[in-house]
C-alpha atoms as a PDB file:
ATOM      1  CA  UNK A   1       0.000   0.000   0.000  1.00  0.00           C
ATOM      2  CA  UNK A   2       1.122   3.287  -0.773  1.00  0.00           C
ATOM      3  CA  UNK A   3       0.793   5.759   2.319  1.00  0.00           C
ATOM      4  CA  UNK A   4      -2.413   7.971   1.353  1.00  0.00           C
ATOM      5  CA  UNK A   5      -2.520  11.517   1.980  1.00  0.00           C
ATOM      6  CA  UNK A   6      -2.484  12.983   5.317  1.00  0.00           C
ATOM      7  CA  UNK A   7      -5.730  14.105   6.524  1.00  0.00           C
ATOM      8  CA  UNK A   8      -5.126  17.344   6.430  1.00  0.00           C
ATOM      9  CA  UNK A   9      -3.941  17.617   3.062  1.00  0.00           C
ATOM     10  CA  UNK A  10      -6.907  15.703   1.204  1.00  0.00           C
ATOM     11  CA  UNK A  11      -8.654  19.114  -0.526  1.00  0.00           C
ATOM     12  CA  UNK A  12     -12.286  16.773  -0.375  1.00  0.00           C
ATOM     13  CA  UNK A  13     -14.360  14.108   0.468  1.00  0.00           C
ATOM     14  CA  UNK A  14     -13.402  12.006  -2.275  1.00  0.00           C
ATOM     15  CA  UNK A  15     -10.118  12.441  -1.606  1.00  0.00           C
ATOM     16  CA  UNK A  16     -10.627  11.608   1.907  1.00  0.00           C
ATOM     17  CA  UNK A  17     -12.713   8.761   1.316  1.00  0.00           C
ATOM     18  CA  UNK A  18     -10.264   7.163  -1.093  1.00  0.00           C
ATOM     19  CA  UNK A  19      -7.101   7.811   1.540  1.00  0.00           C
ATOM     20  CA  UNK A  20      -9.625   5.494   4.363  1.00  0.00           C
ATOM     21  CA  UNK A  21     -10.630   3.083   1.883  1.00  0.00           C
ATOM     22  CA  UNK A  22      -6.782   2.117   1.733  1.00  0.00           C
ATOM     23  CA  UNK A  23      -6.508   2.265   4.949  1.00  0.00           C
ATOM     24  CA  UNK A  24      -9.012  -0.532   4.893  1.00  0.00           C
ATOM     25  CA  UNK A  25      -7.088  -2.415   2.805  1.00  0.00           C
ATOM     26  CA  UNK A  26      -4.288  -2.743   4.406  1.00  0.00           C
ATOM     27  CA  UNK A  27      -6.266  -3.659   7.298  1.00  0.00           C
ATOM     28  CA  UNK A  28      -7.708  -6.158   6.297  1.00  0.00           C
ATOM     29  CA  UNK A  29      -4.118  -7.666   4.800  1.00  0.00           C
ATOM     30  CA  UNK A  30      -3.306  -7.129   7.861  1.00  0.00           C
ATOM     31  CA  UNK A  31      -6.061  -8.896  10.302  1.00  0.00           C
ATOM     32  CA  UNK A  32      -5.471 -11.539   7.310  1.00  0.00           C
ATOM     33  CA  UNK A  33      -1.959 -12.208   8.077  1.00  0.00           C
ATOM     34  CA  UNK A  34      -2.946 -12.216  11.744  1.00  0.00           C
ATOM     35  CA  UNK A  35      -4.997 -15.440  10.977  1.00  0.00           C
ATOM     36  CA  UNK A  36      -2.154 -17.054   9.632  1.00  0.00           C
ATOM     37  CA  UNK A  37      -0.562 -16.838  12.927  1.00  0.00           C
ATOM     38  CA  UNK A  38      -3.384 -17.650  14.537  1.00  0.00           C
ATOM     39  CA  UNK A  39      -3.393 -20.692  12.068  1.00  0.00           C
ATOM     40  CA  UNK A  40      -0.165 -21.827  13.052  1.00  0.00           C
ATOM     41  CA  UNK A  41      -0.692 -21.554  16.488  1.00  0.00           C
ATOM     42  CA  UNK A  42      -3.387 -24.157  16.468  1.00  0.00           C
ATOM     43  CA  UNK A  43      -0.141 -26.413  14.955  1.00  0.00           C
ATOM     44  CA  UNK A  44       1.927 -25.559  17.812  1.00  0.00           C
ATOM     45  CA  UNK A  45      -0.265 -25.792  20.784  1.00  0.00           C
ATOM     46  CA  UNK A  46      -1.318 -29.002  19.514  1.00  0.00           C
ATOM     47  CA  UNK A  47       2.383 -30.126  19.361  1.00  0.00           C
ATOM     48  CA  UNK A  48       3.221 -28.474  23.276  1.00  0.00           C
ATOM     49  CA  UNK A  49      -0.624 -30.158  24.409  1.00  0.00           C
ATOM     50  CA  UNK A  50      -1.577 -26.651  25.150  1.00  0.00           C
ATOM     51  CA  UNK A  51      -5.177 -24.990  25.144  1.00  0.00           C
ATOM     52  CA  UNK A  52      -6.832 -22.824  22.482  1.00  0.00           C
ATOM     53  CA  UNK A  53      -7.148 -19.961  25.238  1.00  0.00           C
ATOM     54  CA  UNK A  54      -4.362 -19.361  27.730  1.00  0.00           C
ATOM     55  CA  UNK A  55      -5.634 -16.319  29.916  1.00  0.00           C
ATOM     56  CA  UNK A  56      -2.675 -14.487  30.824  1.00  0.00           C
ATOM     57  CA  UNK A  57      -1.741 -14.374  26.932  1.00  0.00           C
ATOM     58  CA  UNK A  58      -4.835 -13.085  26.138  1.00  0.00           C
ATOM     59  CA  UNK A  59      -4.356  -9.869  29.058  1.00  0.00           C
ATOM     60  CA  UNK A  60      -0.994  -9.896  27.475  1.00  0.00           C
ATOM     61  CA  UNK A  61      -2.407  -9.256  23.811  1.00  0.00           C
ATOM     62  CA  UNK A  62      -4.765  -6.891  24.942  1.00  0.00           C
ATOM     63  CA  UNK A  63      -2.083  -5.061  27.631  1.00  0.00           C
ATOM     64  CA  UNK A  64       0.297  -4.325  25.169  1.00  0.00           C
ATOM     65  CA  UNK A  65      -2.765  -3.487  22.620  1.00  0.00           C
ATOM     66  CA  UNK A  66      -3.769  -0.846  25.036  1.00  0.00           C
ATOM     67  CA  UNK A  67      -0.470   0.691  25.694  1.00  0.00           C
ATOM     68  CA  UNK A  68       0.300   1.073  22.268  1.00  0.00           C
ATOM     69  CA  UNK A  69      -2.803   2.822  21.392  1.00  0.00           C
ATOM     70  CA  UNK A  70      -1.971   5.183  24.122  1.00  0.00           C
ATOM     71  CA  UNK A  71       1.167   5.587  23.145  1.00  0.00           C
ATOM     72  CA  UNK A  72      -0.153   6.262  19.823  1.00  0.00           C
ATOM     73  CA  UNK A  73      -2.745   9.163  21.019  1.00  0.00           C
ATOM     74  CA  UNK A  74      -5.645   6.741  20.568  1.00  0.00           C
ATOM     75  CA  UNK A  75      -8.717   5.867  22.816  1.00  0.00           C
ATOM     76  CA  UNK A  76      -7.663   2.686  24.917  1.00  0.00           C
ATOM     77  CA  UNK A  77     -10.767   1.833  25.524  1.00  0.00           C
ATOM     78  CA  UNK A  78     -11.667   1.594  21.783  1.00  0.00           C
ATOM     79  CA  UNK A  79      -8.767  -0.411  21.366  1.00  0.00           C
ATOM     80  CA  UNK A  80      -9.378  -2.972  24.062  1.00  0.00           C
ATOM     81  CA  UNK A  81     -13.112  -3.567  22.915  1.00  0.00           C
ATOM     82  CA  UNK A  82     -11.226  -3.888  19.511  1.00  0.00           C
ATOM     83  CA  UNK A  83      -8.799  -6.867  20.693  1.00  0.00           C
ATOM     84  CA  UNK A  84     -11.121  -8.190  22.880  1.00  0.00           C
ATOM     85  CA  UNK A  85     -13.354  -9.689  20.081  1.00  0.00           C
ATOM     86  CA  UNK A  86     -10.561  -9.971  17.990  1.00  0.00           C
ATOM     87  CA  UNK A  87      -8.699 -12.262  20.047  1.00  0.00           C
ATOM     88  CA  UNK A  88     -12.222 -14.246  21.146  1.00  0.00           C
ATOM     89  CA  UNK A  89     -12.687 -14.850  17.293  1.00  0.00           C
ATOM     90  CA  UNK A  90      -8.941 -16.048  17.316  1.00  0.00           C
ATOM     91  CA  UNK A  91      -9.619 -18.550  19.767  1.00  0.00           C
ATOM     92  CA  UNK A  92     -13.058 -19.621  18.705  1.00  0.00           C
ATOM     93  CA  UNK A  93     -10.920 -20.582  15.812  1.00  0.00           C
ATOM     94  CA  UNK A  94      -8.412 -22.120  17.452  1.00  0.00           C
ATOM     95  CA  UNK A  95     -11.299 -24.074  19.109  1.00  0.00           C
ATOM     96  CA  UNK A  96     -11.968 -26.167  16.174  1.00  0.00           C
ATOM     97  CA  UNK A  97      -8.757 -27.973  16.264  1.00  0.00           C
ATOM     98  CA  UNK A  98      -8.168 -27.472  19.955  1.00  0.00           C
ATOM     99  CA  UNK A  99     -10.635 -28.105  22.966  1.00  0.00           C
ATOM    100  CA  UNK A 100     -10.673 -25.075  25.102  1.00  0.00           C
ATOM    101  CA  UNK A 101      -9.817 -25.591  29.156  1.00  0.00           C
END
């Protein structure tokens, strides 16, 4: 992906609107890569006998989540609702292959 404009310099709306629609992209390459992870730590935890959700990871995940979003001047909050279903789906996934504890 090619970095859009800044916000500030898009003149209008479509401009705008084509600058977050990237920005979607790449998302979405991104949350897709995630599941490739996620994929291969089904393999793993298999392998090691562990289970699909380990609950001090998951604090972990969203911890560090958190405290980057602050870092980054962003809402927390709206990052930890954010992870929190993201990392449910990622163990609901995990699920299938792996019975949860």
């Amino acid at each position: 992906m090619t970095n859009p404009k800044p916000p500030q310099d898009c003149a209008d709306m479509g401009e705008l609107r084509a600058a977050i629609d990237a920005l979607d992209v790449a998302l979405v390459r991104m949350l897709r890569a995630r599941a490739d992870y996620i994929d291969r730590a089904v393999e793993l935890k298999q392998v090691n006998g562990w289970p699909a959700r380990i609950p001090a990871r998951v604090e972990e995940v969203v911890v560090n989540a958190c405290r980057t979003a602050e870092a980054e001047g962003l809402d927390p909050a709206l990052v930890e609702g954010i992870w929190r279903d993201m990392v449910d789906w990622s163990i609901s996934r995990e699920a299938r292959e792996i019975p949860e504890t």
